[in-house]
PDB file of N, CA and C in Angstrom:
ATOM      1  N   UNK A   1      16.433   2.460  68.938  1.00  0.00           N
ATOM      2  CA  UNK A   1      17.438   1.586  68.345  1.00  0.00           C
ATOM      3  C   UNK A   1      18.087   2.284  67.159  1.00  0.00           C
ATOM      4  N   UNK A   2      19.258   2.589  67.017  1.00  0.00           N
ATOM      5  CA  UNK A   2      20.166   3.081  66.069  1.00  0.00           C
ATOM      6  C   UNK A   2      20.264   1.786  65.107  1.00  0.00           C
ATOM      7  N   UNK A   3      19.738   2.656  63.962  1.00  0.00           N
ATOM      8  CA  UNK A   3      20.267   1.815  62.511  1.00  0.00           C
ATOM      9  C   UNK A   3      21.747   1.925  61.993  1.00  0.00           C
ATOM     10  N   UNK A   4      22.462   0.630  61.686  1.00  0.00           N
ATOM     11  CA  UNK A   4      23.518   0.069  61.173  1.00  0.00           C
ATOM     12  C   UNK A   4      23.595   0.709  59.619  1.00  0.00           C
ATOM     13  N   UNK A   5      24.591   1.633  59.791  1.00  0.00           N
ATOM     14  CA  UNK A   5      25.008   2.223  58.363  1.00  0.00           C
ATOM     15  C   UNK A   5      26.084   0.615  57.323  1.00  0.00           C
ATOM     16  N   UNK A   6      25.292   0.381  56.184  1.00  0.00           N
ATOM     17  CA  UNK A   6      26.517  -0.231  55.583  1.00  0.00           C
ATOM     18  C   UNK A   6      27.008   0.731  54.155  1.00  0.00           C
ATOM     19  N   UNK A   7      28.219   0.251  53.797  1.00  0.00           N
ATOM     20  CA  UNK A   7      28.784   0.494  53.392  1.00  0.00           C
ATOM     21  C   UNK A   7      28.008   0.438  51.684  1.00  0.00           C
ATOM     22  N   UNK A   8      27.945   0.879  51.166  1.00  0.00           N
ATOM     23  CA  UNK A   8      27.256   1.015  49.271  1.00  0.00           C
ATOM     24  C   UNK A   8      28.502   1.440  48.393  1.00  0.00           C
ATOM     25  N   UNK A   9      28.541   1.305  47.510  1.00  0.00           N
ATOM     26  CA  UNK A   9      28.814   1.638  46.053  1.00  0.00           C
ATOM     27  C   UNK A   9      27.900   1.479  44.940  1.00  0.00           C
ATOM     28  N   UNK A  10      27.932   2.980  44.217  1.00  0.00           N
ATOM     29  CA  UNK A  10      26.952   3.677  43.335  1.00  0.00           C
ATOM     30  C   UNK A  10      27.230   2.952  42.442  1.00  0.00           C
ATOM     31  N   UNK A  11      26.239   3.482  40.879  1.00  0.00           N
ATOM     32  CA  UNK A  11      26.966   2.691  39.696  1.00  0.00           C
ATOM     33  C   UNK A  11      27.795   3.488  39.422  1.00  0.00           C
ATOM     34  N   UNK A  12      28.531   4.778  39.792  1.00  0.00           N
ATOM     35  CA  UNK A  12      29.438   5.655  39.185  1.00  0.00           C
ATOM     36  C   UNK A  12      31.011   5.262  39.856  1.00  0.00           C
ATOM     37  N   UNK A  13      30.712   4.180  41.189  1.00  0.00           N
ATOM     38  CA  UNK A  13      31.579   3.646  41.807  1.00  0.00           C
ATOM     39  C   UNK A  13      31.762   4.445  43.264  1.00  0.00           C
ATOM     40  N   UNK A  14      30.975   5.405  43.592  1.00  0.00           N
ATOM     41  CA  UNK A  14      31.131   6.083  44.417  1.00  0.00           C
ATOM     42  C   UNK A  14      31.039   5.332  45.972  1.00  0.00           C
ATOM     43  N   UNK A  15      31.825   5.293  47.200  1.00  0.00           N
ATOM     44  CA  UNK A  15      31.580   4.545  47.974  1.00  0.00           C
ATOM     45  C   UNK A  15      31.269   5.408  49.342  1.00  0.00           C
ATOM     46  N   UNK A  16      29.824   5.094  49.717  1.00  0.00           N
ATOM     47  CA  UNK A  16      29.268   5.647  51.215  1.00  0.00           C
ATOM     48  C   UNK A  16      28.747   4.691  51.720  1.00  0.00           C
ATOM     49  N   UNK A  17      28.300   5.962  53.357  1.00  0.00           N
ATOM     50  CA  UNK A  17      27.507   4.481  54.394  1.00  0.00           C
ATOM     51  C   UNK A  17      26.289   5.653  54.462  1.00  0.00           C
ATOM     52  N   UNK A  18      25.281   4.508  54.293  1.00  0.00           N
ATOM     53  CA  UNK A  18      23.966   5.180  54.532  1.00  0.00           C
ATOM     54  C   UNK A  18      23.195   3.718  55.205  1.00  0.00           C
ATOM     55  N   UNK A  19      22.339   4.057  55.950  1.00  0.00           N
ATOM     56  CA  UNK A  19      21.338   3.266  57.456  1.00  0.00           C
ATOM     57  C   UNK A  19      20.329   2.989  56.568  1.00  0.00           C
ATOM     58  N   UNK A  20      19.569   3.592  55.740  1.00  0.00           N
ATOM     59  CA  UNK A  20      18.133   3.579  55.227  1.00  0.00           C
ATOM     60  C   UNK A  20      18.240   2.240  54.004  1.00  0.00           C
ATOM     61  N   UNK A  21      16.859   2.272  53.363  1.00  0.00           N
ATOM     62  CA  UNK A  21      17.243   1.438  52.022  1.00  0.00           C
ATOM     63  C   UNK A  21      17.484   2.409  51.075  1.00  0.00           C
ATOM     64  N   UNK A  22      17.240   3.449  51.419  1.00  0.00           N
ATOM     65  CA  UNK A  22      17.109   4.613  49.868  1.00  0.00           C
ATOM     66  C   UNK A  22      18.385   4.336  48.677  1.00  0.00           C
ATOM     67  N   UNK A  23      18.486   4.086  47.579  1.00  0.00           N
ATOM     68  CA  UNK A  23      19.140   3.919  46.718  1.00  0.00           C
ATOM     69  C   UNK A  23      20.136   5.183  46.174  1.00  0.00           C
ATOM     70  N   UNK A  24      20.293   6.163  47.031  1.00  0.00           N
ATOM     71  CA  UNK A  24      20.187   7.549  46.178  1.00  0.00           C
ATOM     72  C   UNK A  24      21.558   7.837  46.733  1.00  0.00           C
ATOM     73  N   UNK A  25      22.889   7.711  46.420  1.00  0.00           N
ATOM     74  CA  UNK A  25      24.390   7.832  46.168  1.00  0.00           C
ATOM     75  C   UNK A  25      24.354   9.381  46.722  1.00  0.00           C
ATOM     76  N   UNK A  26      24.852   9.537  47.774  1.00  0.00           N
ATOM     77  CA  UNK A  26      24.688  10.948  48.610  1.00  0.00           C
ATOM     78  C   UNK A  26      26.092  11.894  47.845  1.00  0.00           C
ATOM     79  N   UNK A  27      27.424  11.342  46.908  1.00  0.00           N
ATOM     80  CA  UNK A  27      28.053  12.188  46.312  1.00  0.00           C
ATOM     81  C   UNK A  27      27.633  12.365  45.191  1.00  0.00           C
ATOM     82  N   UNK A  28      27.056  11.613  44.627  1.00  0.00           N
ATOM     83  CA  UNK A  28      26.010  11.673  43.044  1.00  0.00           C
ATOM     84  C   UNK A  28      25.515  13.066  43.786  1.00  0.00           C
ATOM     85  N   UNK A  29      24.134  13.086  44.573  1.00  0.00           N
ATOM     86  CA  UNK A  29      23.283  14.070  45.128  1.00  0.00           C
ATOM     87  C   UNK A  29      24.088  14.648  45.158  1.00  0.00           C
ATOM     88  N   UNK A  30      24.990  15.253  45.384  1.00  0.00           N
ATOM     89  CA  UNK A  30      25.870  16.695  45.899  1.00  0.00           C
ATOM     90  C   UNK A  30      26.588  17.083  44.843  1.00  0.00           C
ATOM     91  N   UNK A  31      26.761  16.403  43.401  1.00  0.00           N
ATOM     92  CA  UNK A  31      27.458  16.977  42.459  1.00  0.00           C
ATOM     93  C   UNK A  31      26.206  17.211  41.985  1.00  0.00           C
ATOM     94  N   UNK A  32      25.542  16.771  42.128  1.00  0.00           N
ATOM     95  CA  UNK A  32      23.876  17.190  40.627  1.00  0.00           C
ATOM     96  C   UNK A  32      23.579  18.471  41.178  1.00  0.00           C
ATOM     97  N   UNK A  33      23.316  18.556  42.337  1.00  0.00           N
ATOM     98  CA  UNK A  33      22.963  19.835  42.525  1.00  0.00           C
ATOM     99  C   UNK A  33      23.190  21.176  42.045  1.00  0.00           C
ATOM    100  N   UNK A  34      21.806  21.794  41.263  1.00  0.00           N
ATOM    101  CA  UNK A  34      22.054  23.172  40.738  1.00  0.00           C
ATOM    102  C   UNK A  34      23.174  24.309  41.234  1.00  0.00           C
ATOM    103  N   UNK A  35      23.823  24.524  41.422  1.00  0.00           N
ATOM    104  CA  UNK A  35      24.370  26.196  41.329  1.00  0.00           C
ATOM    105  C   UNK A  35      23.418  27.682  42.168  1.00  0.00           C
ATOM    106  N   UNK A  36      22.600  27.472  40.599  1.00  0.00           N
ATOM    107  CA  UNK A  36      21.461  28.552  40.580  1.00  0.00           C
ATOM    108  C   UNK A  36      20.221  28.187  40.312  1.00  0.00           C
ATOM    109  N   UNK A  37      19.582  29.069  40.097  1.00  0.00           N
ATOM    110  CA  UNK A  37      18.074  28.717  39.961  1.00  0.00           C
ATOM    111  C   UNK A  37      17.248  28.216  41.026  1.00  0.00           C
ATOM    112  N   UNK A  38      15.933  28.057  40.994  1.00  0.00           N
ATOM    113  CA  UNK A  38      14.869  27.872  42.383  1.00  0.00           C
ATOM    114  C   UNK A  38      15.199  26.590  43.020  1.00  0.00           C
ATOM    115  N   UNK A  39      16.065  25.331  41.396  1.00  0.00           N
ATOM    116  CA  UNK A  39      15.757  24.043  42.435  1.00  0.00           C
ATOM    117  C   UNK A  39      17.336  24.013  43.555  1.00  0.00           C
ATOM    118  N   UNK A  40      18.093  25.091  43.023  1.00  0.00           N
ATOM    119  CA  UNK A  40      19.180  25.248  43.715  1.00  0.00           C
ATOM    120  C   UNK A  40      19.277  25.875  45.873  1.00  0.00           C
ATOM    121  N   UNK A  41      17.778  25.920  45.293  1.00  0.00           N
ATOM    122  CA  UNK A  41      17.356  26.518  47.042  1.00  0.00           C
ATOM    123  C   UNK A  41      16.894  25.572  47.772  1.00  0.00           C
ATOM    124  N   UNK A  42      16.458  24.598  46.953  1.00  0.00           N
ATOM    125  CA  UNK A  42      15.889  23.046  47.653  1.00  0.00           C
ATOM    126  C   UNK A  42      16.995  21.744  48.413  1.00  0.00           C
ATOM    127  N   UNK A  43      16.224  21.281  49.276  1.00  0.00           N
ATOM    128  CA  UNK A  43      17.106  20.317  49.444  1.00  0.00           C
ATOM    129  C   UNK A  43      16.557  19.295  48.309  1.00  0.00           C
ATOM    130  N   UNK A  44      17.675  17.852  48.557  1.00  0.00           N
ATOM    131  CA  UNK A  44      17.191  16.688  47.518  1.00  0.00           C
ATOM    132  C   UNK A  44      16.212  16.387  48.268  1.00  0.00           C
ATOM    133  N   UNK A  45      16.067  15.756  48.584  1.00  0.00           N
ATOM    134  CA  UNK A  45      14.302  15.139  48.530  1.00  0.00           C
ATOM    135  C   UNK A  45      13.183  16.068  47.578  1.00  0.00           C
ATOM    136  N   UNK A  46      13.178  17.402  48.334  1.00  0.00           N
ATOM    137  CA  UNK A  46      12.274  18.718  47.259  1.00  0.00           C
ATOM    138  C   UNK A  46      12.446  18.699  45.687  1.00  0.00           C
ATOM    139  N   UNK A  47      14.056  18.610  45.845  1.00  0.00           N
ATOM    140  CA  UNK A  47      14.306  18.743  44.742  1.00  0.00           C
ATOM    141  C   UNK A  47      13.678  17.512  43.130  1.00  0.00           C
ATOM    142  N   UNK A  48      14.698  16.588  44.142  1.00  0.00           N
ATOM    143  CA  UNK A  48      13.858  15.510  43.362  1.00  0.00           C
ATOM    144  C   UNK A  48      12.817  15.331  42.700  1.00  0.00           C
ATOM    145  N   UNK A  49      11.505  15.911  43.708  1.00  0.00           N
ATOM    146  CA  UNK A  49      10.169  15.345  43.865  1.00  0.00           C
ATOM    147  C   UNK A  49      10.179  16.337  42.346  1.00  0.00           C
ATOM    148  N   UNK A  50      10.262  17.411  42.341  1.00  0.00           N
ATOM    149  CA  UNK A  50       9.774  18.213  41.410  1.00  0.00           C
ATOM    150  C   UNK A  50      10.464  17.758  40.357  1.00  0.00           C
ATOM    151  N   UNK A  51      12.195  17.571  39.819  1.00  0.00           N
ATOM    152  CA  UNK A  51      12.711  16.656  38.651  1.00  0.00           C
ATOM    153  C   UNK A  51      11.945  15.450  38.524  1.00  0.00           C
ATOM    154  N   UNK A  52      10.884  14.629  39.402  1.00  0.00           N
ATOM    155  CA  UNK A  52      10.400  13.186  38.918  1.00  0.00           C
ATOM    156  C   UNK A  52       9.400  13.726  38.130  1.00  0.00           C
ATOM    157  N   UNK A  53       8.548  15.106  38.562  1.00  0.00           N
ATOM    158  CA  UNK A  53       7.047  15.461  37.902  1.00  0.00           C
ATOM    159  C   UNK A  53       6.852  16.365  36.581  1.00  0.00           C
ATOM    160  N   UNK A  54       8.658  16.452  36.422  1.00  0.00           N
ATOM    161  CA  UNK A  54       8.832  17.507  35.001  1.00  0.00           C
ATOM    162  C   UNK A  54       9.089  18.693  35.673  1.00  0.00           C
ATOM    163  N   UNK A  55       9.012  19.031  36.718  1.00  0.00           N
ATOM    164  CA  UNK A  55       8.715  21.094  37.062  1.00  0.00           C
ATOM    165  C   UNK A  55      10.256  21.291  37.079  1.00  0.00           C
ATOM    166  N   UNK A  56      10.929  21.643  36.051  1.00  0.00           N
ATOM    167  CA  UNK A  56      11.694  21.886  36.213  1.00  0.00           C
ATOM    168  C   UNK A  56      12.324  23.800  35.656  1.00  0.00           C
ATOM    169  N   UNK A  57      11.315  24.382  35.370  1.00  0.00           N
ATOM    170  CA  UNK A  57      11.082  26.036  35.599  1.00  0.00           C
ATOM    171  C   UNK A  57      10.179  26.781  36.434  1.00  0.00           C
ATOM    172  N   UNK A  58      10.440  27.630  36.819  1.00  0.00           N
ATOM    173  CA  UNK A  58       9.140  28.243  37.719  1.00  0.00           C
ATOM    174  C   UNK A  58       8.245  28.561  37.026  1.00  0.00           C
ATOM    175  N   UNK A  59       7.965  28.272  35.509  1.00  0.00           N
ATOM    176  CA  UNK A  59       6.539  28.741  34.907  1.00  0.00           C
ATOM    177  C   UNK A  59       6.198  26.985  35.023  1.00  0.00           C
ATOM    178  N   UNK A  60       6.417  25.933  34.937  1.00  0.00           N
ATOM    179  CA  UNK A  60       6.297  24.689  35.535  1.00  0.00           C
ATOM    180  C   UNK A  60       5.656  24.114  36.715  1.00  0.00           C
ATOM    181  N   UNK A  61       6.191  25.168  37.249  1.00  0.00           N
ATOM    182  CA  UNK A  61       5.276  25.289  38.433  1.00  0.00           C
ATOM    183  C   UNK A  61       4.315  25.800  39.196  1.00  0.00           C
ATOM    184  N   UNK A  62       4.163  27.057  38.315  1.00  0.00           N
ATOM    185  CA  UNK A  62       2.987  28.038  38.474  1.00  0.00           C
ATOM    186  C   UNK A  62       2.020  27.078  38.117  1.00  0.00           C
ATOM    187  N   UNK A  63       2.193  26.068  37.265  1.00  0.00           N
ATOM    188  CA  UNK A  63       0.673  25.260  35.937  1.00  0.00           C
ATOM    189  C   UNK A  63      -0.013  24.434  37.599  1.00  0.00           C
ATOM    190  N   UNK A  64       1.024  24.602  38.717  1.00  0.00           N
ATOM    191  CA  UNK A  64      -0.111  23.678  39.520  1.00  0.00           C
ATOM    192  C   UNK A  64      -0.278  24.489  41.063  1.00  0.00           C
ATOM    193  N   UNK A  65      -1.352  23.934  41.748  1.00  0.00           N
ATOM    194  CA  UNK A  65      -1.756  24.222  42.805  1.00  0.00           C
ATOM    195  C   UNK A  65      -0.585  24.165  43.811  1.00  0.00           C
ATOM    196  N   UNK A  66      -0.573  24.585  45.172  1.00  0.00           N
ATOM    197  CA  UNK A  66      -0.420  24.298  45.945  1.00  0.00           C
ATOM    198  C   UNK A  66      -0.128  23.049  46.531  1.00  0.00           C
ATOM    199  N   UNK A  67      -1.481  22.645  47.173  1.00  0.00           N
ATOM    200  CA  UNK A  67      -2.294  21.292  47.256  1.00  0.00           C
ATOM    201  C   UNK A  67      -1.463  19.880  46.627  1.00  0.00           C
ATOM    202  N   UNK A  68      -1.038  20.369  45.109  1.00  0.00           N
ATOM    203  CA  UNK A  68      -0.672  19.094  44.137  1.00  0.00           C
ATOM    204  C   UNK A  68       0.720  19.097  44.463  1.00  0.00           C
ATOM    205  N   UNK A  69       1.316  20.347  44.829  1.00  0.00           N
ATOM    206  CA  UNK A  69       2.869  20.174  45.174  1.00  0.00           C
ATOM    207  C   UNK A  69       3.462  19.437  46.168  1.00  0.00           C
ATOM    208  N   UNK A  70       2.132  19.724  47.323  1.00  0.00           N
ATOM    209  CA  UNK A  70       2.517  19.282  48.462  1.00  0.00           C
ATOM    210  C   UNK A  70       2.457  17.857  48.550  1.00  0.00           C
ATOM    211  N   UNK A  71       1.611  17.271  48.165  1.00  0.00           N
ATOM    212  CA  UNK A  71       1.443  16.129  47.368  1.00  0.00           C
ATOM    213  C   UNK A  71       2.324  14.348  47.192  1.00  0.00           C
ATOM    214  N   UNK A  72       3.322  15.512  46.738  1.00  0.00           N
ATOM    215  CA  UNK A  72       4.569  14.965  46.186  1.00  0.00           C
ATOM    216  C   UNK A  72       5.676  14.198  47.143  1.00  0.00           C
ATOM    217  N   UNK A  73       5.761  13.345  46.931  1.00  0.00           N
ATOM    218  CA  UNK A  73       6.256  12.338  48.218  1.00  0.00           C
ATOM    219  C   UNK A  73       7.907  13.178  48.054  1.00  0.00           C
ATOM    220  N   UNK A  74       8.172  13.636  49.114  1.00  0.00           N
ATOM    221  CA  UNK A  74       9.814  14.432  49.397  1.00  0.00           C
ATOM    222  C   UNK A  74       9.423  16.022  49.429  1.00  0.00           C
ATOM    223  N   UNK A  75       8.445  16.224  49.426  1.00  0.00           N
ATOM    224  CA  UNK A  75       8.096  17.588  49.595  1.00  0.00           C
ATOM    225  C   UNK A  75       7.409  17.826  50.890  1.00  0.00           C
ATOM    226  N   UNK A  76       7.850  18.714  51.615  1.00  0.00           N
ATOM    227  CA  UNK A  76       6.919  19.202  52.941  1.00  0.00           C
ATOM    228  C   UNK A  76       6.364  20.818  52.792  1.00  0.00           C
ATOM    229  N   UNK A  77       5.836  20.930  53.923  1.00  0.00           N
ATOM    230  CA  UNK A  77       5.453  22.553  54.113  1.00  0.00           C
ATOM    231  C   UNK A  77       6.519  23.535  54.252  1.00  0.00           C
ATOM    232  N   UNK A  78       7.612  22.669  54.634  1.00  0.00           N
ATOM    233  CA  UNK A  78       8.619  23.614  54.582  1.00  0.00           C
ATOM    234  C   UNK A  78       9.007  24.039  53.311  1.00  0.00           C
ATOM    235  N   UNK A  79       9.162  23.763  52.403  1.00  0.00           N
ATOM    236  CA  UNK A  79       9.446  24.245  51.157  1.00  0.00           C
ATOM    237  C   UNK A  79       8.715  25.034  50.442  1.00  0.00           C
ATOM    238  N   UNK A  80       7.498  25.037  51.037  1.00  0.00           N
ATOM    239  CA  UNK A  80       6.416  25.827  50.057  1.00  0.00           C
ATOM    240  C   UNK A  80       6.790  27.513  50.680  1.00  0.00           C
ATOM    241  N   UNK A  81       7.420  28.248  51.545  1.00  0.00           N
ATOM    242  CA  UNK A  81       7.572  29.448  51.315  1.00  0.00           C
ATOM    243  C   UNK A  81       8.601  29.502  50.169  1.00  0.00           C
ATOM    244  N   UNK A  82       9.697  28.805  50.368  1.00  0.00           N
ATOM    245  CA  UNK A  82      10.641  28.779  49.520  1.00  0.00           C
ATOM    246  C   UNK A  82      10.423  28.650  47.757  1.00  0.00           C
ATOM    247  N   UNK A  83       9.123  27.929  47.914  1.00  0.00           N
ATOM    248  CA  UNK A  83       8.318  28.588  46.226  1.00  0.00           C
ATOM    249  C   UNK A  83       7.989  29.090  46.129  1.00  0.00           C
ATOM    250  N   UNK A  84       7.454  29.625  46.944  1.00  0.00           N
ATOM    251  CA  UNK A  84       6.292  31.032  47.241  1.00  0.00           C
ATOM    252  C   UNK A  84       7.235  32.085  46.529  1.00  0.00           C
ATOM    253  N   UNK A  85       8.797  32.403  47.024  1.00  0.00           N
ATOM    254  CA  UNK A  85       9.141  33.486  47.193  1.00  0.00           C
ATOM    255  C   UNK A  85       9.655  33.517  45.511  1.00  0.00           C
ATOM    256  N   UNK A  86       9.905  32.440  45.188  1.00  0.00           N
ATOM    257  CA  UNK A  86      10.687  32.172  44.178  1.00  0.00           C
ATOM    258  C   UNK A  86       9.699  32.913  42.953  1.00  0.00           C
ATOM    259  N   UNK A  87       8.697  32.468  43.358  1.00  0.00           N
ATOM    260  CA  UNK A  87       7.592  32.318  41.928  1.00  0.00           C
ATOM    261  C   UNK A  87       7.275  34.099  42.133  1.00  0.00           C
ATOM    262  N   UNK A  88       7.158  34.596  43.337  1.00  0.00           N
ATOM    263  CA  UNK A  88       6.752  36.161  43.020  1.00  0.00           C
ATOM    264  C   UNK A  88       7.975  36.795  42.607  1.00  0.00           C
ATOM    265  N   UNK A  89       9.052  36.401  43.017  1.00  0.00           N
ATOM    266  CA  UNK A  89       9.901  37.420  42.428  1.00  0.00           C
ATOM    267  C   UNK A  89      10.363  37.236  40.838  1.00  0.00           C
ATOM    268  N   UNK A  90       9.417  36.469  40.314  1.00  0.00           N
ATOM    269  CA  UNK A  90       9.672  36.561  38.720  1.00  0.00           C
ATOM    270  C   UNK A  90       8.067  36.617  38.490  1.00  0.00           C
ATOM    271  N   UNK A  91       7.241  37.529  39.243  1.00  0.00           N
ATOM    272  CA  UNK A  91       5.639  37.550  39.161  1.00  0.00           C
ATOM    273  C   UNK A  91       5.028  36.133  39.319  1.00  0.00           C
ATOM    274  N   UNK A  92       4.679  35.222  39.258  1.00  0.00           N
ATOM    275  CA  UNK A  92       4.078  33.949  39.295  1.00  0.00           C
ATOM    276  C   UNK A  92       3.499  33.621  40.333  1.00  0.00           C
ATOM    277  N   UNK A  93       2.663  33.287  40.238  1.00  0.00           N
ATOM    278  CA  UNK A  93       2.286  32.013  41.708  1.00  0.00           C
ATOM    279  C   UNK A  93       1.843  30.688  41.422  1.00  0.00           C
ATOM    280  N   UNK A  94       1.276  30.020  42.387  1.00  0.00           N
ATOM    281  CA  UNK A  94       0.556  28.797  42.091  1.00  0.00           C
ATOM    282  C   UNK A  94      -0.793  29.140  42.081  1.00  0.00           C
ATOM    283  N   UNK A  95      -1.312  28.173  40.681  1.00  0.00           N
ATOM    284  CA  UNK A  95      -2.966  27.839  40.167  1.00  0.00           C
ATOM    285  C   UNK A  95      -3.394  27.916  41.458  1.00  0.00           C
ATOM    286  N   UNK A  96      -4.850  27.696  41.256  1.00  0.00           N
ATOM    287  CA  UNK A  96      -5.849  28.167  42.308  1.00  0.00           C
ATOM    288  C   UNK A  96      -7.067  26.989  41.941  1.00  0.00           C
ATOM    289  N   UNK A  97      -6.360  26.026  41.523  1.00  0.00           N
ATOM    290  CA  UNK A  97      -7.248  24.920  41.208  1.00  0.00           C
ATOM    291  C   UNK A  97      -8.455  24.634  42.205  1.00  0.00           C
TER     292      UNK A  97
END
């Protein structure tokens, strides 16, 4: 069964159709988005998860495991090479909690 997109407006006034309940203004999401930097390689959901928990540098994220990242409701396995790569090429990895 296909879900019924309705119609929303953000508080910024922005107007889309999204199916889900998620609250989250999909042109808001697409202007916030970084440029550069690691969270700029993420999608939103990833992204998010890590702006709700503070990690917002890769030494931020070295302070935790693996395990605790994955954790994180909007984060999958897919993203974890994509930290992986991030964190060695400025030396870092994740704790070993």
């Amino acid at each position: 069964m296909e879900a019924k997109s309705n119609l929303r407006t953000c508080p910024k006034g922005h107007q889309y159709y999204k199916s889900s309940d998620c609250p989250t203004c999909l042109i808001c999401e697409k202007e916030r988005k970084p440029s550069f930097g690691f969270l700029s390689l993420l999608g939103a959901p990833a992204r998010r998860a890590l702006e709700n928990h503070h990690i917002l540098t890769l030494e931020q994220l070295a302070e935790h495991s693996e395990k605790e990242i994955l954790a994180f409701h909007g984060l999958g396995k897919s993203t974890i090479p994509i930290l992986k790569t991030a964190l060695k090429e400025k030396g870092l990895s994740f704790t070993d909690l």
